[in-house]
Protein backbone atom coordinates (compact mmCIF):
# COMPACT_ATOMS: atom_id res chain seq x y z
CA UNK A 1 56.96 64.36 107.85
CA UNK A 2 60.89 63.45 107.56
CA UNK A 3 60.84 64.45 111.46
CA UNK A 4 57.93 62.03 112.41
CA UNK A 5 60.03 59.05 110.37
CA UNK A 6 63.72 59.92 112.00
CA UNK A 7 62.25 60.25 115.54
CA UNK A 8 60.14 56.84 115.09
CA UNK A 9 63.04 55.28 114.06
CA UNK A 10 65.56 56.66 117.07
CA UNK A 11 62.41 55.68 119.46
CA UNK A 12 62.81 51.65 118.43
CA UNK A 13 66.42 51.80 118.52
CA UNK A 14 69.56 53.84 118.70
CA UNK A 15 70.42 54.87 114.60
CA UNK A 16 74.28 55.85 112.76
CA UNK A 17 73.70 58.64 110.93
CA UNK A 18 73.94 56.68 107.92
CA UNK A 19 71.06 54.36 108.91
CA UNK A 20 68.74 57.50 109.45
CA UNK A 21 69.59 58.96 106.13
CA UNK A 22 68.70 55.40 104.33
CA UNK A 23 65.45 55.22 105.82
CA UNK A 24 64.67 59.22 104.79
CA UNK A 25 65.45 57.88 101.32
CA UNK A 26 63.45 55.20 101.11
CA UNK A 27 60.44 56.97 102.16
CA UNK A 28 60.85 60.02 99.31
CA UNK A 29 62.35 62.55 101.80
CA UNK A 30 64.33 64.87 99.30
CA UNK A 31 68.33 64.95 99.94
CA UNK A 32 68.25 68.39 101.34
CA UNK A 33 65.69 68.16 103.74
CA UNK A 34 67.27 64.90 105.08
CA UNK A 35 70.73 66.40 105.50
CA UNK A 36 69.36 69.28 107.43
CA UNK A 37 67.14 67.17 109.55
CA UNK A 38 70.16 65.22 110.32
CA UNK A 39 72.31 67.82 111.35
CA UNK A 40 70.01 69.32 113.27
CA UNK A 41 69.12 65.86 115.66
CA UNK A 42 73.24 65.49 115.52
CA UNK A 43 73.59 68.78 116.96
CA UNK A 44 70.62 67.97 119.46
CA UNK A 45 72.79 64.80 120.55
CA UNK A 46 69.96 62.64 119.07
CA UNK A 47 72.06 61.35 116.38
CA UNK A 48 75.62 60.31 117.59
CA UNK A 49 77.85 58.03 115.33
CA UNK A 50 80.42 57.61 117.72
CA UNK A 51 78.57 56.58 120.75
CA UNK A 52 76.65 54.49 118.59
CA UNK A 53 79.72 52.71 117.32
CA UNK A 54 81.47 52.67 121.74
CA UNK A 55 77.84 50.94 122.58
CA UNK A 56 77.76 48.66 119.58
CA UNK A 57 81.67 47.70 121.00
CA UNK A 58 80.70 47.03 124.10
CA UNK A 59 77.69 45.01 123.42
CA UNK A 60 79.18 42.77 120.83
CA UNK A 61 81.72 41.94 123.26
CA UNK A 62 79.88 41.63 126.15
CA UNK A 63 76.98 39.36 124.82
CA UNK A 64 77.79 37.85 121.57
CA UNK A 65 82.26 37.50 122.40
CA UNK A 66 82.65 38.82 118.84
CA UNK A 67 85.95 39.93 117.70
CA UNK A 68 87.31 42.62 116.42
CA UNK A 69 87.44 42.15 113.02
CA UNK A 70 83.53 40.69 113.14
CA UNK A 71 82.53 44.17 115.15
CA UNK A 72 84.52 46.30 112.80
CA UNK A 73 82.58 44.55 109.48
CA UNK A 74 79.19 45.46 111.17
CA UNK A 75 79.91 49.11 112.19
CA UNK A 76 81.13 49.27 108.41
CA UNK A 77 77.93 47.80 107.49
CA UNK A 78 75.64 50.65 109.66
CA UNK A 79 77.88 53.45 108.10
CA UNK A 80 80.14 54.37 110.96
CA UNK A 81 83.25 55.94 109.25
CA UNK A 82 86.56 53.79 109.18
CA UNK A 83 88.27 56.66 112.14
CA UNK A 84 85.21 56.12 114.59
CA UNK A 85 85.08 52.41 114.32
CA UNK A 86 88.77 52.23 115.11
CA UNK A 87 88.02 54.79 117.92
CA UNK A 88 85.11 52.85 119.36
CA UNK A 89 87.14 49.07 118.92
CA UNK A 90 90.14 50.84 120.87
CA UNK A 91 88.31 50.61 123.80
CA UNK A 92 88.86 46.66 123.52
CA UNK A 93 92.34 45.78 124.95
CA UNK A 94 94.47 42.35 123.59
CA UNK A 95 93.28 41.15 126.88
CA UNK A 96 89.57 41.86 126.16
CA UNK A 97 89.91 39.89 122.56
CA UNK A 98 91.68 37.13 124.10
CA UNK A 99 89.24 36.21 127.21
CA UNK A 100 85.96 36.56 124.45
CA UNK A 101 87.91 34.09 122.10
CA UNK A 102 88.97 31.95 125.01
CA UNK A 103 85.64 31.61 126.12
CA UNK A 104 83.79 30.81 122.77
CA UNK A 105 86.90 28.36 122.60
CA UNK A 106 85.88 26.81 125.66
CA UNK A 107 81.98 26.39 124.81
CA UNK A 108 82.93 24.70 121.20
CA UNK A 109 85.36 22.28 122.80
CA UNK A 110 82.80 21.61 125.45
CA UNK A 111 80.30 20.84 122.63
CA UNK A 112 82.26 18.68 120.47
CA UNK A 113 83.56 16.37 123.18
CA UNK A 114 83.84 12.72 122.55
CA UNK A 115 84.48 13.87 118.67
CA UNK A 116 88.24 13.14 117.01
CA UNK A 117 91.11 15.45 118.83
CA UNK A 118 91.48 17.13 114.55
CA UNK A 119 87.70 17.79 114.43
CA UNK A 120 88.09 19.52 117.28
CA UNK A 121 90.27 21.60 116.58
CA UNK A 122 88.82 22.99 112.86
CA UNK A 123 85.65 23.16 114.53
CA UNK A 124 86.75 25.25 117.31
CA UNK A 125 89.06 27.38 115.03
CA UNK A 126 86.03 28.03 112.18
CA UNK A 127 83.70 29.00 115.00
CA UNK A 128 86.44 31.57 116.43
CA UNK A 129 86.88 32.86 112.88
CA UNK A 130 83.58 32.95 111.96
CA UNK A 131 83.32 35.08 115.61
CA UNK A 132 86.01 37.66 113.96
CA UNK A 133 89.05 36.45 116.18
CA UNK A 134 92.36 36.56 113.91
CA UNK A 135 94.92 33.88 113.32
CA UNK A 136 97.27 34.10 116.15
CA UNK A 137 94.05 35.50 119.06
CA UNK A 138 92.37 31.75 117.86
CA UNK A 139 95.10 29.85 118.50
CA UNK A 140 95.76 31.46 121.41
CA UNK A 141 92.27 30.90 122.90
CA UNK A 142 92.36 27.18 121.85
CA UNK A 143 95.65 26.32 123.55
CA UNK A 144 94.45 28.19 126.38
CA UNK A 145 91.46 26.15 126.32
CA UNK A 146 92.71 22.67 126.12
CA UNK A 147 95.24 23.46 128.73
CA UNK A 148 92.33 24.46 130.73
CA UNK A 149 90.44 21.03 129.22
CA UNK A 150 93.52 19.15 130.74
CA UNK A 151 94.87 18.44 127.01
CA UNK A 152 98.38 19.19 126.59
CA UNK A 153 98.94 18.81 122.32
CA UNK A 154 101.62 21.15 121.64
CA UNK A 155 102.10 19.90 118.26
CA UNK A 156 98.75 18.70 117.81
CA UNK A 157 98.12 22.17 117.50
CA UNK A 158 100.56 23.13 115.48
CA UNK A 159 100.09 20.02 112.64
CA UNK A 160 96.36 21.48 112.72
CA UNK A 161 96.30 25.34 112.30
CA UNK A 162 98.70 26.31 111.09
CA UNK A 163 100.56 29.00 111.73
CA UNK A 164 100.44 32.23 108.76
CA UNK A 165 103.43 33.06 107.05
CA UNK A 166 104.54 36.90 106.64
């Protein structure tokens, strides 16, 4: 029976370890047979935290231009260990982070034309935050994105988000 639930569940969709085992538990499997069921799909390859977390990476980037902090809080959430996560997000380069932020910068400036230059610029810097970009990757991406816009505001930019003390 615990078999027929874990392999219904890795048929819909790709499962963490940690996923499978919260699913046994919620339909009565008993804690032993659930840990031996799952170490027998992870040693079948069915089960695989770590590609799990690279695909969940690349994804998130690809599709959604989340950061890294955002991607990190959701393999966190599906129970990827805090080592495989940070092997999985190493995969994502500086580079990587800053051409996702730059373009969700780019689509929220687009969308808030015509509004004040200041209401702009919060909006665009909550949305990149919100997105899981840090500090210093947002600001980045917006003054790479207004210089693309054709708006030079050096210290616009500055007097708006400013910048975090260490």
């Amino acid at each position: 029976m615990a078999r027929a639930i874990a392999l219904r569940s890795l048929s819909a969709a790709p499962r963490t370890r940690a996923q499978l085992a919260d699913t046994l538990a919620a339909k009565d499997t008993p804690e032993e047979v659930a840990t031996e069921l799952l170490d027998r799909l992870e040693a079948a390859g069915l089960v695989d935290d770590a590609e799990y977390a690279g695909m969940l990476v690349r994804t998130r980037y690809a599709e959604r231009h989340q950061g890294r902090r955002a991607i990190a809080h959701e393999l966190r959430r599906k129970g990827v260990d805090d080592e495989t996560a940070a092997a999985a997000l190493a995969q994502l380069d500086d580079e990587d982070e800053h051409a996702a932020a730059l373009e969700v910068a780019r689509k929220k400036l687009r969308s808030t034309r015509g509004l004040d230059r200041d209401v702009r610029y919060r909006r665009t810097i909550a949305t990149l935050g919100r997105k899981g970009f840090g500090g210093e990757v947002s600001r980045r991406a917006l003054a790479a994105a207004l210089a693309k816009e054709g708006e030079d505001d050096e210290l616009g930019l500055r007097s708006v988000v400013p910048r975090r003390r260490n």
